[in-house]
C-alpha atoms as a PDB file:
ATOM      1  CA  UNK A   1       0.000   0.000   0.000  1.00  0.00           C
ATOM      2  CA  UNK A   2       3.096   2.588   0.693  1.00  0.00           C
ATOM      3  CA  UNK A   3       4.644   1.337  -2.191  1.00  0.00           C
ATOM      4  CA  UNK A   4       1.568   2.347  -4.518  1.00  0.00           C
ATOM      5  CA  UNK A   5       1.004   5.433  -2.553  1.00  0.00           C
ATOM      6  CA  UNK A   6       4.850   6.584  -3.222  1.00  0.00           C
ATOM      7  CA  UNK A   7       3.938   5.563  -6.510  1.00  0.00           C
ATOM      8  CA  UNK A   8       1.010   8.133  -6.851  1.00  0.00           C
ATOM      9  CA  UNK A   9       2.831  11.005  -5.092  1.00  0.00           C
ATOM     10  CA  UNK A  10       6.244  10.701  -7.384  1.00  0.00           C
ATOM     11  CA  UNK A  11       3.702  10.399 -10.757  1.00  0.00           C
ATOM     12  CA  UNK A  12       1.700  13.437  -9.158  1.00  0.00           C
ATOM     13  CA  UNK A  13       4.886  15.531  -8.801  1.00  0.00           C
ATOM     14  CA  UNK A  14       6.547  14.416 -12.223  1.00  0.00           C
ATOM     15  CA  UNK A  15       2.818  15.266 -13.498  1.00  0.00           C
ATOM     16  CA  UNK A  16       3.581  18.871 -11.879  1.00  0.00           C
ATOM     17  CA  UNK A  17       6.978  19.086 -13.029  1.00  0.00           C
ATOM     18  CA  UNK A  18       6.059  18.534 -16.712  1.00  0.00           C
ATOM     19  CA  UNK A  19       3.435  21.046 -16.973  1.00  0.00           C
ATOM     20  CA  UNK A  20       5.441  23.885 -15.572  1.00  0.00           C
ATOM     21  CA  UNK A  21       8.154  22.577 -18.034  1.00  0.00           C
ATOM     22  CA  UNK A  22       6.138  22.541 -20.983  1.00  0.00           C
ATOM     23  CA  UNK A  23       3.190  24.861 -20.199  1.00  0.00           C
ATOM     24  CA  UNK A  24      -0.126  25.284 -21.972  1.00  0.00           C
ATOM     25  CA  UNK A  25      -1.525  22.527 -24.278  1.00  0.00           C
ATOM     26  CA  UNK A  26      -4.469  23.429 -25.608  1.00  0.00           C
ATOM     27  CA  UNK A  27      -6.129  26.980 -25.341  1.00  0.00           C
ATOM     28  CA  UNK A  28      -8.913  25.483 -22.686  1.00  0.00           C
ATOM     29  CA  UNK A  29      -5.788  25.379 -20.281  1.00  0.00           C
ATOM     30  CA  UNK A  30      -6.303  28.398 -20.092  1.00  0.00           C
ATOM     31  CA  UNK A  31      -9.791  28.985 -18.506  1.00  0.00           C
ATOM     32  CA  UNK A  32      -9.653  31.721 -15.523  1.00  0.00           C
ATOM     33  CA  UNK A  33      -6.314  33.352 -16.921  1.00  0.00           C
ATOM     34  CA  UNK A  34      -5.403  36.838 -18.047  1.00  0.00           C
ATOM     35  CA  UNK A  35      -5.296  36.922 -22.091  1.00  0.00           C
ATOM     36  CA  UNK A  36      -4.455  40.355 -23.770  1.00  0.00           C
ATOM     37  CA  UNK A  37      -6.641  40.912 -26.975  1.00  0.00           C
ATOM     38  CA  UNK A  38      -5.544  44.123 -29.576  1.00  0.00           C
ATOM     39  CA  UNK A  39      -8.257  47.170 -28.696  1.00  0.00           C
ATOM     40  CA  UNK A  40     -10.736  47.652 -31.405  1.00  0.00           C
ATOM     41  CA  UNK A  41     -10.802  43.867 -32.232  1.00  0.00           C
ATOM     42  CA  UNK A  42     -13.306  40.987 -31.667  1.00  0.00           C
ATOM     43  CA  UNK A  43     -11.676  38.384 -29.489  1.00  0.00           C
ATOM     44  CA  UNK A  44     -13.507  39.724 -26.515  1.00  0.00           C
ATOM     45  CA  UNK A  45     -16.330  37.428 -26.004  1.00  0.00           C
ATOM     46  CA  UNK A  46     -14.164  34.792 -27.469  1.00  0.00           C
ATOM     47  CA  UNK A  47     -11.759  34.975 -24.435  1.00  0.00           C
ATOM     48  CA  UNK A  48     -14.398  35.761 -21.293  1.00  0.00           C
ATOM     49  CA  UNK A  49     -17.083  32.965 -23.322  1.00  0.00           C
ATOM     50  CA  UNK A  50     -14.974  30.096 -24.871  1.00  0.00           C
ATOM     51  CA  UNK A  51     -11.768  30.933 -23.959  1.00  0.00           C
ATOM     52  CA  UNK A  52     -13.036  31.545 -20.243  1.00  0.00           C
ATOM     53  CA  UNK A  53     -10.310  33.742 -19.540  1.00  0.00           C
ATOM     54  CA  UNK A  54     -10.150  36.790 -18.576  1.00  0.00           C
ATOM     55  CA  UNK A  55      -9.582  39.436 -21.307  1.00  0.00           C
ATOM     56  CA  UNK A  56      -6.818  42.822 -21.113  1.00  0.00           C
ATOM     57  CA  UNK A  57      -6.421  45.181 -23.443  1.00  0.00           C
ATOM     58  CA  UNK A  58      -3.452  45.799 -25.300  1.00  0.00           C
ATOM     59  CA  UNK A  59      -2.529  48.891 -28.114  1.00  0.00           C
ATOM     60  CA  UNK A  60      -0.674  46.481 -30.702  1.00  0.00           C
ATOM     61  CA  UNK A  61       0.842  42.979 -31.172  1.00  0.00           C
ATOM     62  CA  UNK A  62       4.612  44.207 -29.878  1.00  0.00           C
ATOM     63  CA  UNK A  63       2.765  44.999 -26.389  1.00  0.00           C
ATOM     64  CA  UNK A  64       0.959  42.119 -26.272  1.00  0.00           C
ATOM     65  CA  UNK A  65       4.138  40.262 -26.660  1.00  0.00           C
ATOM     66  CA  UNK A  66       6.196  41.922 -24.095  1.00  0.00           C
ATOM     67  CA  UNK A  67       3.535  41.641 -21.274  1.00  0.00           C
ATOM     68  CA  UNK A  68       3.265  38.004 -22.084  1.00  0.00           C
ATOM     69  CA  UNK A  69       7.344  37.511 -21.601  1.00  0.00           C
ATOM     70  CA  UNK A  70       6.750  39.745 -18.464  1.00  0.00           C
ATOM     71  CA  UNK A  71       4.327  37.643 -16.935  1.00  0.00           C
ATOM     72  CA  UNK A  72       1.433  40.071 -16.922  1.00  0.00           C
ATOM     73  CA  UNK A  73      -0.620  37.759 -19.207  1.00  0.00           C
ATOM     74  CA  UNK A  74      -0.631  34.392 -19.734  1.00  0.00           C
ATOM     75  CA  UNK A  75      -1.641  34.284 -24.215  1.00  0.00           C
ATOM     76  CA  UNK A  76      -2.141  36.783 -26.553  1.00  0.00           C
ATOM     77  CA  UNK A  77      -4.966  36.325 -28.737  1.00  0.00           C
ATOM     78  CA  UNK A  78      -5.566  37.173 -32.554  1.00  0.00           C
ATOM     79  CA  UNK A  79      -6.054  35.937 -35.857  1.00  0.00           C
ATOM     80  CA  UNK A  80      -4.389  32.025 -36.336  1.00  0.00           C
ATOM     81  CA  UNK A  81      -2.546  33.257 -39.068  1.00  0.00           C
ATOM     82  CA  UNK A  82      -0.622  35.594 -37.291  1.00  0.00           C
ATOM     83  CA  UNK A  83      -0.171  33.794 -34.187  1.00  0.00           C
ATOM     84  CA  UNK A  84       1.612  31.410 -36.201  1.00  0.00           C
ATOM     85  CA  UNK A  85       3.759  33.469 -37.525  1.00  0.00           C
ATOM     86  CA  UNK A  86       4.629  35.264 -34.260  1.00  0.00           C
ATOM     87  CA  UNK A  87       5.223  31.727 -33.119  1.00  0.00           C
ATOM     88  CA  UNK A  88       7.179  31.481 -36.396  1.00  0.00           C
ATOM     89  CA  UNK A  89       9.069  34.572 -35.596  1.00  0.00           C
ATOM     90  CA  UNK A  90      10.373  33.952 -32.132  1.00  0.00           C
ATOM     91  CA  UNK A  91      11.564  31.116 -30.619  1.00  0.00           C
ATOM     92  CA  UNK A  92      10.043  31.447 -27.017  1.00  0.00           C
ATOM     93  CA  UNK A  93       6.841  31.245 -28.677  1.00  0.00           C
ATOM     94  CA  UNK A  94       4.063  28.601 -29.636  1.00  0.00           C
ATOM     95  CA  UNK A  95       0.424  28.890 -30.675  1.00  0.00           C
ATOM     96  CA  UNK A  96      -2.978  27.428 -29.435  1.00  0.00           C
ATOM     97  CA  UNK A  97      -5.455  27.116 -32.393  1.00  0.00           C
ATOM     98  CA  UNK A  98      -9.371  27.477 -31.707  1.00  0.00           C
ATOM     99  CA  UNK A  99     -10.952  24.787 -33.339  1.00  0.00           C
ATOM    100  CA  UNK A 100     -12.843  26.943 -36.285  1.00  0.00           C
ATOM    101  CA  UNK A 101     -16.436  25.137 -35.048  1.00  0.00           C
ATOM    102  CA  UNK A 102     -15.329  28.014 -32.252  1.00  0.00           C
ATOM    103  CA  UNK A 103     -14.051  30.584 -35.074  1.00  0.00           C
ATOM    104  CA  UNK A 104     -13.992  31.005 -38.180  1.00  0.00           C
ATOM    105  CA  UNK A 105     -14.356  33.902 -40.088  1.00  0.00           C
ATOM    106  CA  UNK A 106     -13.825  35.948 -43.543  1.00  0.00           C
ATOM    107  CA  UNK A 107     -11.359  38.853 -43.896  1.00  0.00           C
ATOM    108  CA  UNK A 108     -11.873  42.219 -45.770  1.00  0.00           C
ATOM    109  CA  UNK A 109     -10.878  45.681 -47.093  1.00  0.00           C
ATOM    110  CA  UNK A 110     -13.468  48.596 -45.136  1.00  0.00           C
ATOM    111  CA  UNK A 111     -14.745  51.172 -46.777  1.00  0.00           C
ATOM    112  CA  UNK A 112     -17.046  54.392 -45.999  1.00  0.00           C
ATOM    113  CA  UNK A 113     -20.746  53.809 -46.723  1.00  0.00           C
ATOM    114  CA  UNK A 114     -21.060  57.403 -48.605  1.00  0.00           C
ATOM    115  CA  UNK A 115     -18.878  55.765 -51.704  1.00  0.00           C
ATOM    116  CA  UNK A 116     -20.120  52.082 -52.269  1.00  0.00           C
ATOM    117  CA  UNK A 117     -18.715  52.845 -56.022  1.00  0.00           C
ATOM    118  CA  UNK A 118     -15.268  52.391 -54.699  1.00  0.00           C
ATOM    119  CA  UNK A 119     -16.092  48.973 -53.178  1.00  0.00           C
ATOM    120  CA  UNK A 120     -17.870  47.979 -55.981  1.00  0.00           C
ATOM    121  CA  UNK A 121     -14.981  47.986 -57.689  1.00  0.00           C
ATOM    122  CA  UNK A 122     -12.831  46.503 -55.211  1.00  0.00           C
ATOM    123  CA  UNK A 123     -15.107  43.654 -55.174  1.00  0.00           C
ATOM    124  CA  UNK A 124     -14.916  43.360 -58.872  1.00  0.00           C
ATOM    125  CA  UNK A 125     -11.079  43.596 -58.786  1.00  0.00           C
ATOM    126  CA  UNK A 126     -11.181  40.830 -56.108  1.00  0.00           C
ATOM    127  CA  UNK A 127     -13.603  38.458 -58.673  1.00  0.00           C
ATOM    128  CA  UNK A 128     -11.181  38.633 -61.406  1.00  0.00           C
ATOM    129  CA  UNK A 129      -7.617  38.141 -59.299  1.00  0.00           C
ATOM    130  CA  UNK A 130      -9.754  34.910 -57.979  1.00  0.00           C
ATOM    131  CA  UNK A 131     -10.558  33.917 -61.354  1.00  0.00           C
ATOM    132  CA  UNK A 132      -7.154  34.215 -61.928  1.00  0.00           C
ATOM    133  CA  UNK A 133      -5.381  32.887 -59.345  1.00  0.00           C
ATOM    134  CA  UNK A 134      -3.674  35.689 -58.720  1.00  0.00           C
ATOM    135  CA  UNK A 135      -5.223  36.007 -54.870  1.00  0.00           C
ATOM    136  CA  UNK A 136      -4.451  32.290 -54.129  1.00  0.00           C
ATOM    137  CA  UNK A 137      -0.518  32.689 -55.381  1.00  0.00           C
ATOM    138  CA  UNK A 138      -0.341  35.665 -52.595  1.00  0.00           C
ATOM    139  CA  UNK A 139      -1.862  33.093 -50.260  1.00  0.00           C
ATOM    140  CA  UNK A 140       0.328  30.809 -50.684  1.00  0.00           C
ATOM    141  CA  UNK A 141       3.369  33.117 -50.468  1.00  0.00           C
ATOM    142  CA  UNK A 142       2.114  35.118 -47.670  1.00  0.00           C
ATOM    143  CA  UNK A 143      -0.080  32.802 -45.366  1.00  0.00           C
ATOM    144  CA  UNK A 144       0.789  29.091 -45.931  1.00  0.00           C
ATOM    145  CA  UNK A 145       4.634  29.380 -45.234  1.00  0.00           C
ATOM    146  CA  UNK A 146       6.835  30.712 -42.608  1.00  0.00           C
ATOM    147  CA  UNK A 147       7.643  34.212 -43.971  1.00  0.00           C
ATOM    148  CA  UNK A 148       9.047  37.800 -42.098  1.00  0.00           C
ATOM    149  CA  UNK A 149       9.709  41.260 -43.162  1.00  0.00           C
ATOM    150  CA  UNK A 150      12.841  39.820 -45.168  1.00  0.00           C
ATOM    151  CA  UNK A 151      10.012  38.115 -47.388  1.00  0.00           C
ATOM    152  CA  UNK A 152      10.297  39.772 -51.237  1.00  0.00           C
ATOM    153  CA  UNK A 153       7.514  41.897 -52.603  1.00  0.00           C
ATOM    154  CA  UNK A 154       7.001  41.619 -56.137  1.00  0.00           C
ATOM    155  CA  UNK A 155       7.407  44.809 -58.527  1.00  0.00           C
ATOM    156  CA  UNK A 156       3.517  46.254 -59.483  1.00  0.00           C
ATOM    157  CA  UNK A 157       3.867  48.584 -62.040  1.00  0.00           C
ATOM    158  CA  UNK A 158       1.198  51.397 -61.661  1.00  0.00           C
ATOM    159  CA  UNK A 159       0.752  54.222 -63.983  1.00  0.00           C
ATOM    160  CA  UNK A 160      -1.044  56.393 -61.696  1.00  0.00           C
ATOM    161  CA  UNK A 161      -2.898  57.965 -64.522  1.00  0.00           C
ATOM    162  CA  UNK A 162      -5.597  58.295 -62.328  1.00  0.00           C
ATOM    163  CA  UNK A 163      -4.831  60.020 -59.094  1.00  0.00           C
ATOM    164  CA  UNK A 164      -3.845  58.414 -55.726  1.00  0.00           C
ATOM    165  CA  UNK A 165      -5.875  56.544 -52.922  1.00  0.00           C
ATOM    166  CA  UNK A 166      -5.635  56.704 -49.279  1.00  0.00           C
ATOM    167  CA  UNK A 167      -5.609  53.770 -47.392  1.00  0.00           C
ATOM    168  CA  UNK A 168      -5.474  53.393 -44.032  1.00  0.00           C
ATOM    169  CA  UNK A 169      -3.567  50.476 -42.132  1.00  0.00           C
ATOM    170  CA  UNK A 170      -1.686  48.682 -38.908  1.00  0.00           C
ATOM    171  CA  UNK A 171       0.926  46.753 -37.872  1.00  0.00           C
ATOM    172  CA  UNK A 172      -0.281  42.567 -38.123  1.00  0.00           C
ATOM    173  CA  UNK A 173       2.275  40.561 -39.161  1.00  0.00           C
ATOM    174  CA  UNK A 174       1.978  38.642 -42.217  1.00  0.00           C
ATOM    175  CA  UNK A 175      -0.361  41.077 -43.580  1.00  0.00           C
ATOM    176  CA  UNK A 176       1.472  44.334 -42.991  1.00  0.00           C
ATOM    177  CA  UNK A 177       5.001  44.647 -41.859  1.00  0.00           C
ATOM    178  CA  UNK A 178       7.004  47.542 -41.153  1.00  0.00           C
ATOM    179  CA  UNK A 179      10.597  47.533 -42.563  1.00  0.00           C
ATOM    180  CA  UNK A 180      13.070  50.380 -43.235  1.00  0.00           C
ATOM    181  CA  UNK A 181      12.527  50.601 -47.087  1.00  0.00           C
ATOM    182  CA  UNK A 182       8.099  50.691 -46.179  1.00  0.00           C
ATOM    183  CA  UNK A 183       5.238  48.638 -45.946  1.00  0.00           C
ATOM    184  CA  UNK A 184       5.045  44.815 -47.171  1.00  0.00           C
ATOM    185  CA  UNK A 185       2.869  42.076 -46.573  1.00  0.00           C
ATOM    186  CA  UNK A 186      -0.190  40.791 -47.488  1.00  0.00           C
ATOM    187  CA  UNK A 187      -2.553  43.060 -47.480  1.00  0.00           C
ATOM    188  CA  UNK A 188      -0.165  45.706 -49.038  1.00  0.00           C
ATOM    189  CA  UNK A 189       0.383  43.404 -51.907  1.00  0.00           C
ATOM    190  CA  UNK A 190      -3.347  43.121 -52.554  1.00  0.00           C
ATOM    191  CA  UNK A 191      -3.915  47.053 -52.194  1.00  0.00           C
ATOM    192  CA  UNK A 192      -0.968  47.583 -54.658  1.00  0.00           C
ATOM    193  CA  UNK A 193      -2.111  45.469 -57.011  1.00  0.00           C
ATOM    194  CA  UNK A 194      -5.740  47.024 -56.633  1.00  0.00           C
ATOM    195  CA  UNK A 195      -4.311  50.447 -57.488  1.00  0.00           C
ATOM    196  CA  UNK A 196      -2.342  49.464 -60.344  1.00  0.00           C
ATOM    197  CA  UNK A 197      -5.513  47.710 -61.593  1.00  0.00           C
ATOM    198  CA  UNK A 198      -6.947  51.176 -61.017  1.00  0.00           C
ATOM    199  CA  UNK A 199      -4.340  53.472 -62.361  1.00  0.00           C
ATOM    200  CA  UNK A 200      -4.079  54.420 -58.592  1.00  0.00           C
ATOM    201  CA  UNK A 201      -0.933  55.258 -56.485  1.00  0.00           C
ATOM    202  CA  UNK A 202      -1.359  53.991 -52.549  1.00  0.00           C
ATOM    203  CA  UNK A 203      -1.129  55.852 -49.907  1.00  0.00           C
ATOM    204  CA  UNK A 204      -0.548  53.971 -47.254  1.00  0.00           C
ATOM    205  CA  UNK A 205      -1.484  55.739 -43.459  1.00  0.00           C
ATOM    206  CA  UNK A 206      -0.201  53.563 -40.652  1.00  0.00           C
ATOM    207  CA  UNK A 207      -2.323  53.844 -37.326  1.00  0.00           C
ATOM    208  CA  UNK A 208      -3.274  51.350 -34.396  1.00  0.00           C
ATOM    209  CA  UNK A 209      -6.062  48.920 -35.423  1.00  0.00           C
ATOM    210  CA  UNK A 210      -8.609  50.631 -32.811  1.00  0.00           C
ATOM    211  CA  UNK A 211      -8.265  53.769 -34.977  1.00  0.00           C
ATOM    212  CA  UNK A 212      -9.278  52.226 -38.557  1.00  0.00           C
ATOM    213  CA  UNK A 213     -12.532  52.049 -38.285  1.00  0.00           C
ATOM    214  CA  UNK A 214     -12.929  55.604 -36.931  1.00  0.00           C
ATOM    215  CA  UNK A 215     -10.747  56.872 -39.412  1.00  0.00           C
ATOM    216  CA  UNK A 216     -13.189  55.641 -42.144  1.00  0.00           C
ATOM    217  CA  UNK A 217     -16.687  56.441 -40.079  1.00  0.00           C
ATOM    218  CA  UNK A 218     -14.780  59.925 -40.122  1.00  0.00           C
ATOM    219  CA  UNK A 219     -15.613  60.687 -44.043  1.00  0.00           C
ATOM    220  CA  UNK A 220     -12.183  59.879 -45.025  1.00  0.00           C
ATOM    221  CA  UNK A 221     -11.774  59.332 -48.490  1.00  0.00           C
ATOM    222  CA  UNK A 222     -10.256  55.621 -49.439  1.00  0.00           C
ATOM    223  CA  UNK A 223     -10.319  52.152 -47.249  1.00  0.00           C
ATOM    224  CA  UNK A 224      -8.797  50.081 -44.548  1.00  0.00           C
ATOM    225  CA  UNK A 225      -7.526  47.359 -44.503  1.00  0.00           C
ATOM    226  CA  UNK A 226      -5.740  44.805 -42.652  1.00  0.00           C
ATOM    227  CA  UNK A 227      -6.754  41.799 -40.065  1.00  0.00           C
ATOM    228  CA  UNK A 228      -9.693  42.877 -40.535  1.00  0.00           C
ATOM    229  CA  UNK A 229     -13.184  40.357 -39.532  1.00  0.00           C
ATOM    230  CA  UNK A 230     -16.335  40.664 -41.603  1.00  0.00           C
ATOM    231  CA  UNK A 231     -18.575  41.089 -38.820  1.00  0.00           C
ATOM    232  CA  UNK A 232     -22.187  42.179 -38.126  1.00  0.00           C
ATOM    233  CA  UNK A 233     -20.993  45.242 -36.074  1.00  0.00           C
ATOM    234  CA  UNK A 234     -18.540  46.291 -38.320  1.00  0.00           C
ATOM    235  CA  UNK A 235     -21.103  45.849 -41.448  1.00  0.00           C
ATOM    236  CA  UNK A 236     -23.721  48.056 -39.709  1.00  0.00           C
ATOM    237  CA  UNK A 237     -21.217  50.461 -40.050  1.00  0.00           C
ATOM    238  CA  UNK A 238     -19.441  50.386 -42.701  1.00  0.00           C
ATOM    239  CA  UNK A 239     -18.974  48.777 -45.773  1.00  0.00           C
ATOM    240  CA  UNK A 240     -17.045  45.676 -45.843  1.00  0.00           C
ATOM    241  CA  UNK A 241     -15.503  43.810 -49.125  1.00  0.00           C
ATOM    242  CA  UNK A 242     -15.896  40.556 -49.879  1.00  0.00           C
ATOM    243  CA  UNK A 243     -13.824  37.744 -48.024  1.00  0.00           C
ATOM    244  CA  UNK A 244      -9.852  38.553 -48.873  1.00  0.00           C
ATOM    245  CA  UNK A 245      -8.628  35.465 -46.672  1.00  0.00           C
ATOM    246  CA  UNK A 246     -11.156  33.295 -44.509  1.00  0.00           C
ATOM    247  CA  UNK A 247      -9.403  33.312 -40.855  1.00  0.00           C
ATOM    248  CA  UNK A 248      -9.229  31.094 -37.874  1.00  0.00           C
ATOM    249  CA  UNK A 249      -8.425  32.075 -34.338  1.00  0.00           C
ATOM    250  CA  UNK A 250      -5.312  31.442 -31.745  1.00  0.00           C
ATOM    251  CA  UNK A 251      -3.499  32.116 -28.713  1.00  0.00           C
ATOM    252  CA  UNK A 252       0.335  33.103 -28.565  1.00  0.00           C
ATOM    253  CA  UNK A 253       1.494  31.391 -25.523  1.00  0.00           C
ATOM    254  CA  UNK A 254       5.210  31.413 -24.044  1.00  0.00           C
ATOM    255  CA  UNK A 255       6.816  27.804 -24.376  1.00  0.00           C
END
């Protein structure tokens, strides 16, 4: 009876020992914990409802990495393709997928409601670079492989013949990264090619996600885009393009 009861209390501790060594498993480990979330995004109720964590508010992905490492919160949560590339992108880091019967959601470009011309023809630019297979090449270089800011953009010729459009972005890593010669990724990509298929330059205005969407409720001229969910808030709103990349959900955790 000792013997089995030493038994218990060594495969108890090992039991302890390994989880502190090799830390979160699966994202319902961690029910009850702090998990920052990007302000202006939707992983809210996701956290505090199926997540049952408890959700903090962060201004950008870099924060919500560096309270993680300093033990303030315990994940970071955004969309699964860029929690696998953070996890991609630094070795301390691994990712917790929701399964997508949790989330699952399309992507897309936001516009103003006063000029449903310009999405119209976003829309139709989208059709055709489907058709083509234009939209599943940047995919495939942009979201189904490890890339980083090193990644190559291809050259997009533009003529500009026909003025320039403003479009507002943020920071989210691998669809817009900041590096010293400007903007790449994969939603810059897709809004280059857009203008060139318009005879439009790009103007690109970085700004922290929360402030996209009031940028365009403001009148702005031009769209939005990045990580952005089509959701029933946002297309109250706004106006919201068709799906650019259908997203899943995760949770950056430290290993």
């Amino acid at each position: 009876m000792k013997t089995k009861r030493s038994f218990m209390i060594v495969f108890a501790l090992l039991f302890l020992v390994s989880a502190t060594l090799y830390g979160y498993e699966t994202y319902t480990d961690l029910a009850g914990k702090a998990i920052g979330m990007e302000s202006g995004t939707v992983w809210e109720q996701y956290i505090t409802q199926n997540v049952k964590g408890n959700p903090v508010r962060v201004r950008s992905n870099a924060e919500g990495l560096a309270e993680l490492r300093a033990g303030k919160i315990e994940g970071f949560m955004t969309d699964l393709s860029i929690v696998k590339d953070l996890a991609n992108s630094n070795p301390d880091l691994k990712f917790l997928a929701l399964p997508l019967s949790v989330f699952s959601c399309p992507m897309g470009a936001m516009g103003n409601q006063n000029n449903p011309a310009q999405m119209q023809k976003f829309n139709a630019f989208l059709k055709k670079i489907k058709a083509d297979g234009t939209l599943a090449d940047m995919q495939e270089r942009w979201l189904n492989h490890a890339v980083n800011a090193t990644t190559p953009m291809p050259t997009i010729a533009n003529s500009g013949e026909n003025g320039t459009l403003t479009v507002a972005t943020a920071i989210a890593s691998p669809f817009v990264y900041k590096t010293e010669s400007g903007l790449k990724g994969y939603s810059i990509e897709l809004m280059l090619r857009f203008g060139a298929d318009q005879g439009q330059k790009i103007d690109f205005h970085e700004m922290e996600f929360k402030d996209l969407m009031p940028h365009v409720l403001k009148g702005n001229e031009g769209m939005a885009i990045a990580n952005m969910s089509i959701t029933p808030i946002r297309l109250e709103m706004t106006l919201m393009s068709d799906s650019i990349y259908d997203d899943g959900a995760g949770i950056c955790v430290l290993k």
